[in-house]
Protein backbone atom coordinates (compact mmCIF):
# COMPACT_ATOMS: atom_id res chain seq x y z
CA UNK A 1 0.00 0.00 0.00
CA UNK A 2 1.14 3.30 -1.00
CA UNK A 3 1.51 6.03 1.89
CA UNK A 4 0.03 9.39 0.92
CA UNK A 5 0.28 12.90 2.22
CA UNK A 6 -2.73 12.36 4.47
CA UNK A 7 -2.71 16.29 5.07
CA UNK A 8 -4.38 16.49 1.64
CA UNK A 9 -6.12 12.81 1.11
CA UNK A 10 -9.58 12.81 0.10
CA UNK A 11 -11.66 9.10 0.74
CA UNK A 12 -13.70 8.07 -1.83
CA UNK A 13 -16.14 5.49 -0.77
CA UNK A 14 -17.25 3.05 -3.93
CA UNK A 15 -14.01 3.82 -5.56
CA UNK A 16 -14.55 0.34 -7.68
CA UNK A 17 -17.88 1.70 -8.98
CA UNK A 18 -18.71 3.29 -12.63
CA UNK A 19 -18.55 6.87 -10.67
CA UNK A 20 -15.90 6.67 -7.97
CA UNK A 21 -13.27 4.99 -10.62
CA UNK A 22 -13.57 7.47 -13.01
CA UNK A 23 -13.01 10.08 -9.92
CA UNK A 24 -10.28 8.53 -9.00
CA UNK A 25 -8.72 8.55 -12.27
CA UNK A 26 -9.69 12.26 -12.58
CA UNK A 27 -8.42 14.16 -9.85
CA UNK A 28 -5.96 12.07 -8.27
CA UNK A 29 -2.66 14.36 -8.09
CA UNK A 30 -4.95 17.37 -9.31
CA UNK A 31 -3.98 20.31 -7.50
CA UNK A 32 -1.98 18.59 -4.87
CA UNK A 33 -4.61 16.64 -4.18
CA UNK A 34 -4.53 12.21 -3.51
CA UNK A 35 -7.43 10.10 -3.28
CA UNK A 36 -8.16 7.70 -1.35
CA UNK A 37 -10.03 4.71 -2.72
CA UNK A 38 -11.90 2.80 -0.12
CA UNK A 39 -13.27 -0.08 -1.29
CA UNK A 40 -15.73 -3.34 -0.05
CA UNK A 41 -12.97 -6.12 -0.80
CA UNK A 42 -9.93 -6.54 -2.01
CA UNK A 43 -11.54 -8.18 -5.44
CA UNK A 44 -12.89 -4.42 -5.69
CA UNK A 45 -9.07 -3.44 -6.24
CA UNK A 46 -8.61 -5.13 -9.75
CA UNK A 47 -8.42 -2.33 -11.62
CA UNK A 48 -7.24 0.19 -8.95
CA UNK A 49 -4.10 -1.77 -7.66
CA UNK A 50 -2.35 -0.96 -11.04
CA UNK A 51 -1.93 2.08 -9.27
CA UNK A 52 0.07 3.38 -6.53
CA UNK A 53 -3.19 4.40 -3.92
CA UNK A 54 -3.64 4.90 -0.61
CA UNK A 55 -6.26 2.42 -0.76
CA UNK A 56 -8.43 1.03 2.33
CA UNK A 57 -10.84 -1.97 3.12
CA UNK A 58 -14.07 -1.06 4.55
CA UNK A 59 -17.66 -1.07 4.27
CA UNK A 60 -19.81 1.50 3.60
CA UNK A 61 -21.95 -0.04 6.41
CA UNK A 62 -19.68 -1.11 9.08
CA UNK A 63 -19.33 2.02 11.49
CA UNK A 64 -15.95 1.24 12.98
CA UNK A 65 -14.00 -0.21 9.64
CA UNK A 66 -14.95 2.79 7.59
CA UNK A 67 -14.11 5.64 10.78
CA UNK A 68 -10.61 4.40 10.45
CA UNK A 69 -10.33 3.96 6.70
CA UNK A 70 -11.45 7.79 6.78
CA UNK A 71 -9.17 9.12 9.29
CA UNK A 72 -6.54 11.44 8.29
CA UNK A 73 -9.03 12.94 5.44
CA UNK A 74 -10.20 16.59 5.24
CA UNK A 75 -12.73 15.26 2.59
CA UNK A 76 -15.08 12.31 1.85
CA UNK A 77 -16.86 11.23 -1.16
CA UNK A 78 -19.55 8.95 -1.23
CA UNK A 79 -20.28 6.76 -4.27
CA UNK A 80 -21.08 4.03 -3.20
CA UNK A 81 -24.27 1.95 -4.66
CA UNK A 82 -26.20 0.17 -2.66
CA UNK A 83 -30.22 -0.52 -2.52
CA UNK A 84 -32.87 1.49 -1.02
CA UNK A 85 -32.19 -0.16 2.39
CA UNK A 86 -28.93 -0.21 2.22
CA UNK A 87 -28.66 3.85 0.88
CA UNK A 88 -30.76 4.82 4.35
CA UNK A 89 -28.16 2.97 6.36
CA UNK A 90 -24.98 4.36 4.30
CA UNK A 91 -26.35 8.06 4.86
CA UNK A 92 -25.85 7.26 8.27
CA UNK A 93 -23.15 5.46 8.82
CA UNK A 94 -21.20 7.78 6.41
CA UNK A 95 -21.91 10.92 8.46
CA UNK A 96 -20.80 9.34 12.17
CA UNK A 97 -17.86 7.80 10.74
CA UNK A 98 -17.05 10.83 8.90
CA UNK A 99 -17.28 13.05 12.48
CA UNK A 100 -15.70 10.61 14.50
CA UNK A 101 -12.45 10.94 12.11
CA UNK A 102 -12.48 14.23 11.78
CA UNK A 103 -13.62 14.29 7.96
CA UNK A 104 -14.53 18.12 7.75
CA UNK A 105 -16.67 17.93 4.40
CA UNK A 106 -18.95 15.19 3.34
CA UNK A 107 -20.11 15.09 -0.30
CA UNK A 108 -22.99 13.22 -0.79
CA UNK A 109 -23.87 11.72 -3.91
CA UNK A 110 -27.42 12.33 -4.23
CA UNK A 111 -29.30 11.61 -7.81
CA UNK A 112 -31.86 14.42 -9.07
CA UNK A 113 -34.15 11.19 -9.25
CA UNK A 114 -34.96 12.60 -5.55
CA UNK A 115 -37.30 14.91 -7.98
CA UNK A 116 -38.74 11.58 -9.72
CA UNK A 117 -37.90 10.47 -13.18
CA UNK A 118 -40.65 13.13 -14.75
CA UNK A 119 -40.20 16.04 -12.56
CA UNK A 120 -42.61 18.71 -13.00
CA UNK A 121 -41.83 21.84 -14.99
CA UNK A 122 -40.19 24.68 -12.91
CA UNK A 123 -38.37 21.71 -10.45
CA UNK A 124 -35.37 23.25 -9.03
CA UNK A 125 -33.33 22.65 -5.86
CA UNK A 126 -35.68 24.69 -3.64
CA UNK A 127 -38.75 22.49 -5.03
CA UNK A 128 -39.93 20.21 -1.61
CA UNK A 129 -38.65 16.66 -1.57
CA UNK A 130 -41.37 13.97 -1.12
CA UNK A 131 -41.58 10.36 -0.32
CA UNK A 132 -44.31 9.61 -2.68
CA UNK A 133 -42.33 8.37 -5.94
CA UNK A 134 -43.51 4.79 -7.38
CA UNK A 135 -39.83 3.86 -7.31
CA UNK A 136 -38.44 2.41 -4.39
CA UNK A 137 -34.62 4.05 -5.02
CA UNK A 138 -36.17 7.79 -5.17
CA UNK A 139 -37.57 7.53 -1.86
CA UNK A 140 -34.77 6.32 -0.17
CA UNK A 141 -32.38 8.80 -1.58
CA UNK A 142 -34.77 11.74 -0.57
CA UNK A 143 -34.87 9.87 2.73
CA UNK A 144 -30.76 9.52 2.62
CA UNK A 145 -30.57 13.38 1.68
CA UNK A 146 -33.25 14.07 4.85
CA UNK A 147 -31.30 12.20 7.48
CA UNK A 148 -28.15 13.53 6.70
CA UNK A 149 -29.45 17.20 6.98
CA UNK A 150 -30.64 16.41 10.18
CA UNK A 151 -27.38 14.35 10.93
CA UNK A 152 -25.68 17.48 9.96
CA UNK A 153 -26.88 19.95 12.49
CA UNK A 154 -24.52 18.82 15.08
CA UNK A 155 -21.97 21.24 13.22
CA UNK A 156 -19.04 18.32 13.11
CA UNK A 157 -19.12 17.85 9.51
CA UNK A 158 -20.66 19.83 5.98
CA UNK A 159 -22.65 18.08 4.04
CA UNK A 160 -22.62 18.78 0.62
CA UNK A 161 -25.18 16.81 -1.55
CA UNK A 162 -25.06 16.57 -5.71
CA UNK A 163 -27.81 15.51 -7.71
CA UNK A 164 -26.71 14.43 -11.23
CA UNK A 165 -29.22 12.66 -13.54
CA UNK A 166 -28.47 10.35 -16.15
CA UNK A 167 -24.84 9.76 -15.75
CA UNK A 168 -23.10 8.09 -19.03
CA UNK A 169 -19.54 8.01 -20.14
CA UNK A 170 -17.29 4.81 -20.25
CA UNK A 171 -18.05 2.05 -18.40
CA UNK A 172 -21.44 3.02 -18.21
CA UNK A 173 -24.41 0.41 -17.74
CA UNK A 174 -26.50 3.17 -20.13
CA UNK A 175 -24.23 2.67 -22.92
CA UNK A 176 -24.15 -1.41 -22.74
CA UNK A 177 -27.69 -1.92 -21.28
CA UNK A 178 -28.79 0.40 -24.75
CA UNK A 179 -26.20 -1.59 -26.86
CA UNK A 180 -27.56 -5.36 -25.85
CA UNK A 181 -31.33 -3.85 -26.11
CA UNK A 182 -30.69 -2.78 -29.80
CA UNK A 183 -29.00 -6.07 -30.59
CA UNK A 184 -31.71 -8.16 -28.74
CA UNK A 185 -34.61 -6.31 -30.99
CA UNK A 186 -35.86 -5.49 -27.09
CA UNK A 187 -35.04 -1.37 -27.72
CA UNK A 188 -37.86 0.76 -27.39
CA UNK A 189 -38.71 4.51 -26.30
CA UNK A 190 -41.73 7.13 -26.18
CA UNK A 191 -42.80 9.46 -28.80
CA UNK A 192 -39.63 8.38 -31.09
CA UNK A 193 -37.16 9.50 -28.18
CA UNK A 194 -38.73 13.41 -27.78
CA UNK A 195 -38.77 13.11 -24.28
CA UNK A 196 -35.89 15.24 -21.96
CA UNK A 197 -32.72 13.16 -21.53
CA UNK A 198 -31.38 15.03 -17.78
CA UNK A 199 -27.88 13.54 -18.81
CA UNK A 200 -24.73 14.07 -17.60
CA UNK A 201 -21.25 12.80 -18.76
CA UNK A 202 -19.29 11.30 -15.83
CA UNK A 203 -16.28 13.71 -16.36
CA UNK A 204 -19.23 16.76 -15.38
CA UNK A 205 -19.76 15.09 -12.79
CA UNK A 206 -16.01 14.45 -11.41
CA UNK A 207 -15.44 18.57 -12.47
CA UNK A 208 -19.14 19.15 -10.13
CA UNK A 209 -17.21 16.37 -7.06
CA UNK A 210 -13.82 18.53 -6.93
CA UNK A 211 -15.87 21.70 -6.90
CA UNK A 212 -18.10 20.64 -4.03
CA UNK A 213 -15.04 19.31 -2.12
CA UNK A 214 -13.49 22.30 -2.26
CA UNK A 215 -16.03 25.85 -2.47
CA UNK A 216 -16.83 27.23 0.50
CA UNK A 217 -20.28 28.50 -0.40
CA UNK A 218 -21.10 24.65 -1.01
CA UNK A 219 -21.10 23.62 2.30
CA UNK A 220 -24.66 22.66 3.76
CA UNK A 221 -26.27 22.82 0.06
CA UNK A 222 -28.09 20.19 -2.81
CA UNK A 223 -27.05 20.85 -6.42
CA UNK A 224 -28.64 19.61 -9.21
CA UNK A 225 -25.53 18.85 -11.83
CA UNK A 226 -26.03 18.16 -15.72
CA UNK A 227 -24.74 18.50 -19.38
CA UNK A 228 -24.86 22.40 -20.75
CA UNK A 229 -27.15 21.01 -23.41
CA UNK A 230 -30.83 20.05 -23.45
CA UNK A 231 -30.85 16.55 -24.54
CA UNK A 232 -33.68 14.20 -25.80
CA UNK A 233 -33.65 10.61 -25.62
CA UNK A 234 -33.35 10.27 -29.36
CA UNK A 235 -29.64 12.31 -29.03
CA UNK A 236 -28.88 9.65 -26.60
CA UNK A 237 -30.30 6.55 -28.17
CA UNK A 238 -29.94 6.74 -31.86
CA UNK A 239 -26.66 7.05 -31.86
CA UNK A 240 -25.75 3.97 -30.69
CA UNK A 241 -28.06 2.36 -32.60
CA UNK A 242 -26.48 4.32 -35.30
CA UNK A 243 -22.91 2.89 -34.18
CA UNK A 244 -24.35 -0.81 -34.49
CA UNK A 245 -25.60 -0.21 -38.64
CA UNK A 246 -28.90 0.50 -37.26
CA UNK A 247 -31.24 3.03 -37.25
CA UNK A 248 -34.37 4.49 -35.64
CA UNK A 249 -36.65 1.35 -37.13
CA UNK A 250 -34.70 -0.97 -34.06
CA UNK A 251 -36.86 0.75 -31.80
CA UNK A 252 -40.30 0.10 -31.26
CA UNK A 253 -42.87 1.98 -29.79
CA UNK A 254 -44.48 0.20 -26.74
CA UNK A 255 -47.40 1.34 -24.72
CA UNK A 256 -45.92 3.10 -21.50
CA UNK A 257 -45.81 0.09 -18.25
CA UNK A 258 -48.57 1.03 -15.50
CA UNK A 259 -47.81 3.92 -13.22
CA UNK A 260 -47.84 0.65 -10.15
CA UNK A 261 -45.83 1.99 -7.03
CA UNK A 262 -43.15 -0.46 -6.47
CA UNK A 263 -43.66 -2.77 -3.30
CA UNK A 264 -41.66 -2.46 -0.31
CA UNK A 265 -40.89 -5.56 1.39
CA UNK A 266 -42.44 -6.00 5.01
CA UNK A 267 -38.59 -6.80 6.33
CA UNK A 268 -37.29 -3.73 4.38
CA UNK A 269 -39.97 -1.42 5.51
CA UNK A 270 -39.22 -2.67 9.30
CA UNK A 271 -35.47 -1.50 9.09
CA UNK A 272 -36.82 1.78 8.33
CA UNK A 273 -38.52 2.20 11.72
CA UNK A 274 -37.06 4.27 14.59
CA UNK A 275 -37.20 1.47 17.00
CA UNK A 276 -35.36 -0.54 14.83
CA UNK A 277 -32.27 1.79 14.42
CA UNK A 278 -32.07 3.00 18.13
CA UNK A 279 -32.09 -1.34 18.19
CA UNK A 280 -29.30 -1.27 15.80
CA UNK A 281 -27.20 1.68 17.40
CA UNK A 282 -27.93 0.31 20.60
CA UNK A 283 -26.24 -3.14 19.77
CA UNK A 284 -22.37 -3.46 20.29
CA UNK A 285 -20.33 -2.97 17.36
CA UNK A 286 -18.32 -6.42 18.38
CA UNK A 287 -21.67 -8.51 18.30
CA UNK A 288 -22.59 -7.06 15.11
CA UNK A 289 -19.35 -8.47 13.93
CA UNK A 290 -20.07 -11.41 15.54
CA UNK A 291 -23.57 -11.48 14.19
CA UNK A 292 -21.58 -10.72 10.34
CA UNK A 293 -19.53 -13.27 10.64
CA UNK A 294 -21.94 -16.46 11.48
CA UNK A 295 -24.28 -15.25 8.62
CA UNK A 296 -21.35 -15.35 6.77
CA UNK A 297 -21.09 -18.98 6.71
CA UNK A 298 -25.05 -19.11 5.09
CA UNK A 299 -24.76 -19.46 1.71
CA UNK A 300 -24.95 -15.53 -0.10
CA UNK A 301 -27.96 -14.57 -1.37
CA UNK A 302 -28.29 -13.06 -4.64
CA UNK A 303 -26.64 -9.19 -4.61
CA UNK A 304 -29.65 -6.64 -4.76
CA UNK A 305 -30.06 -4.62 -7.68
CA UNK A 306 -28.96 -1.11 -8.38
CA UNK A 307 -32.08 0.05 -8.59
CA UNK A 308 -30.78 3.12 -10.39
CA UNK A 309 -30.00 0.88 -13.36
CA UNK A 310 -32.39 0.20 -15.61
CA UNK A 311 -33.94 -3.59 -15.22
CA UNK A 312 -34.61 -5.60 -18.49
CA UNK A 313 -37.83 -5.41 -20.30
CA UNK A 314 -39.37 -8.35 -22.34
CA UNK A 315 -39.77 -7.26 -26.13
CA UNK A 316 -42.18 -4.51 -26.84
CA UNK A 317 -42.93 -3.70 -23.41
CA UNK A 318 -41.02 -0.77 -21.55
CA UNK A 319 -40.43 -0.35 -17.63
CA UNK A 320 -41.99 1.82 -14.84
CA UNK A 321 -38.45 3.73 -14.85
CA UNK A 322 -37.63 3.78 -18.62
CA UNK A 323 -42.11 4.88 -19.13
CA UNK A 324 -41.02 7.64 -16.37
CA UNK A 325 -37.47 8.97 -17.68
CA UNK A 326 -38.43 9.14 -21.71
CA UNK A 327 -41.65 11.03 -20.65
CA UNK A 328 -39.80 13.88 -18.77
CA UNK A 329 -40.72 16.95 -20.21
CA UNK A 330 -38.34 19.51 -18.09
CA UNK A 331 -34.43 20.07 -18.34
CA UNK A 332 -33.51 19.96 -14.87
CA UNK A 333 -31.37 23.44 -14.46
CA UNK A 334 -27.55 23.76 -12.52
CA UNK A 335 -28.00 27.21 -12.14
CA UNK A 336 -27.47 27.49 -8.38
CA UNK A 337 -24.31 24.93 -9.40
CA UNK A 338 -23.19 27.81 -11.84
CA UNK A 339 -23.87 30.48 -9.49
CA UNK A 340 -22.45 28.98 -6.09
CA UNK A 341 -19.56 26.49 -7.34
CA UNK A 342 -18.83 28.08 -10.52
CA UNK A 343 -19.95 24.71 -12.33
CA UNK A 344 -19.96 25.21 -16.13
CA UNK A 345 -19.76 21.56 -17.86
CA UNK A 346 -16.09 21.03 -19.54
CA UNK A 347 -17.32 18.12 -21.76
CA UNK A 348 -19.88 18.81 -23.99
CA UNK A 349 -22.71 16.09 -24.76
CA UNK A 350 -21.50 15.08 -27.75
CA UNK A 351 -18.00 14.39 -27.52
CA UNK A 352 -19.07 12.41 -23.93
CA UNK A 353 -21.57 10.42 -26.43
CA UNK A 354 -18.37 9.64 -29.04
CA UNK A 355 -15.56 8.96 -26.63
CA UNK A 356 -18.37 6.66 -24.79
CA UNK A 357 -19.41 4.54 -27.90
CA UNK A 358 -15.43 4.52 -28.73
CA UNK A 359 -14.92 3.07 -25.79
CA UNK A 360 -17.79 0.71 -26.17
CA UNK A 361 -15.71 -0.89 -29.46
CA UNK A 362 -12.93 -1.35 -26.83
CA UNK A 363 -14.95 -3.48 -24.58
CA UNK A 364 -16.23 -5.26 -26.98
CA UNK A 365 -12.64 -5.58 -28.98
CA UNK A 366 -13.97 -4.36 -31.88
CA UNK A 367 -10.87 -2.16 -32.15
């Protein structure tokens, strides 16, 4: 393990992700500046080992691992994924184990889904957050963005929360989830793709992470983050349909799915009690362990779904998030980004959409 200045180490949490890898690769050594990946397991370090990182071990969700993978760091970013049980309990976690090592600046990272999928025109960042989305993942991260405000008002650390929307770039699951769909005949959109694509190229959204990190005036605040352009779904999709030797015939035009509120799971909905988490907070740290390790030897169940990425539709039919996202009607604005941080987009939507579906031929070795 490399040994970094820890006077100007920043963690990021979910450094093995889509997100956090691409921050990594980013801004570490920008401006003095060395990240810290902390990871879930050292199988998380495949691609990250190649490089000389003051890496750490520790999960998002186990108080006392990730306080001492954090300590030493002025800054924290959170990227990790997780589902909408598991993104209550990270909000959490993350802020206590950020005070108790002296992190002074938390940056959350939110997603402008908090708004829903089809947010109504004029939505902003002063618009009131509700818990009344069909989608399972929105109301947990308003519920994530709620508890660390209140978290917050202890003083000990700033909270800084972004809220990007569609984010894309290399390595993204939009790219290859569109890719397979056009090749399985299975592609399919609303109104031939006129809806409002709130997209955002991953390196916006590193450029939007260093700024909240490091602006004063960001402390305390939620920022929606996005591309400079107004985007429909048909600038997103058909060109990777045009990429394959397709073209806009691939996709068909399925009614929209049911606007059916996802269920939440009686054992899911129970974690979200009170009495439950005083339970949990109440419960020695070593027992939990102990508790950890003898499930352990259970066989795993099956790893929950990122519910932020887009599930697989049978042919001709389209889901409750892709019927909500191509319907969107309103370009979510950064202006308070612009104004506060100083945001302005360095990568405009196109040339993210090339160097994306370039990359794509790489993965693929078609180059």
């Amino acid at each position: 393990m490399n040994t970094a200045n820890l006077s100007t180490s920043w963690a990021v949490i979910g450094a093995s992700g889509f997100i956090g890898l691409r921050t990594v690769e980013g801004l570490h050594g920008r401006d003095g500046v060395n990240l810290r990946p902390v990871v879930r397991s050292a199988t998380s370090l495949a691609v990250l080992a190649r490089r000389r990182l003051d890496w750490r071990i520790a999960d998002p969700r186990d108080l006392p691992a990730l306080t001492e993978a954090l300590r030493g760091c002025p800054v924290c970013l959170h990227a990790a994924l997780g589902d909408p049980v598991q993104i209550e309990r990270m909000a959490t976690i993350a802020y206590r184990a950020c005070a108790a090592a002296g992190v002074r600046r938390l940056v959350w990272l939110s997603s402008a889904s908090v708004h829903g999928q089809n947010p109504p025109p004029g939505t902003d960042e002063s618009t009131p957050l509700h818990e009344s989305h069909p989608l399972a993942y929105n109301n947990a991260k308003v519920r994530a963005e709620r508890r660390l405000e209140q978290l917050a008002r202890d003083g000990r650390v700033e909270v800084v929360r972004l809220r990007p929307g569609v984010v894309f770039g290399p390595r993204s699951r939009w790219i290859t989830d569109a890719a397979a769909d056009l090749r399985a005949g299975r592609a399919g959109w609303l109104g031939r793709g006129r809806g409002v694509c709130n997209s955002i190229h991953v390196d916006n959204l590193v450029h939007a992470l260093r700024l909240a990190a490091t602006v004063p005036a960001a402390a305390g605040e939620a920022f929606l983050v996005g591309d400079a352009e107004t985007v429909a779904w048909r600038d997103f999709l058909l060109p990777i349909a045009l990429h394959l030797g397709l073209d806009e015939t691939a996709f068909a035009e399925p009614p929209p799915a049911p606007l059916v509120a996802e269920r939440t799971p009686p054992l899911a909905a129970l974690t979200r009690t009170r009495l439950y988490q005083r339970l949990g907070d109440a419960v020695p740290d070593r027992a939990k362990r102990l508790v950890k390790g003898l499930a352990s030897a259970w066989p795993a169940p099956a790893p929950a779904r990122d519910a932020w990425v887009l599930p697989r539709a049978p042919a001709g039919r389209l889901t409750l998030e892709q019927t909500l996202l191509q319907g969107c009607a309103w370009k979510l604005p950064h202006a308070k980004a612009a104004r506060l941080l100083g945001y302005v987009p360095p990568v405009p939507f196109a040339a993210g959409l090339a160097t994306s579906l370039e990359w794509l031929d790489f993965a693929e070795g078609r180059t």
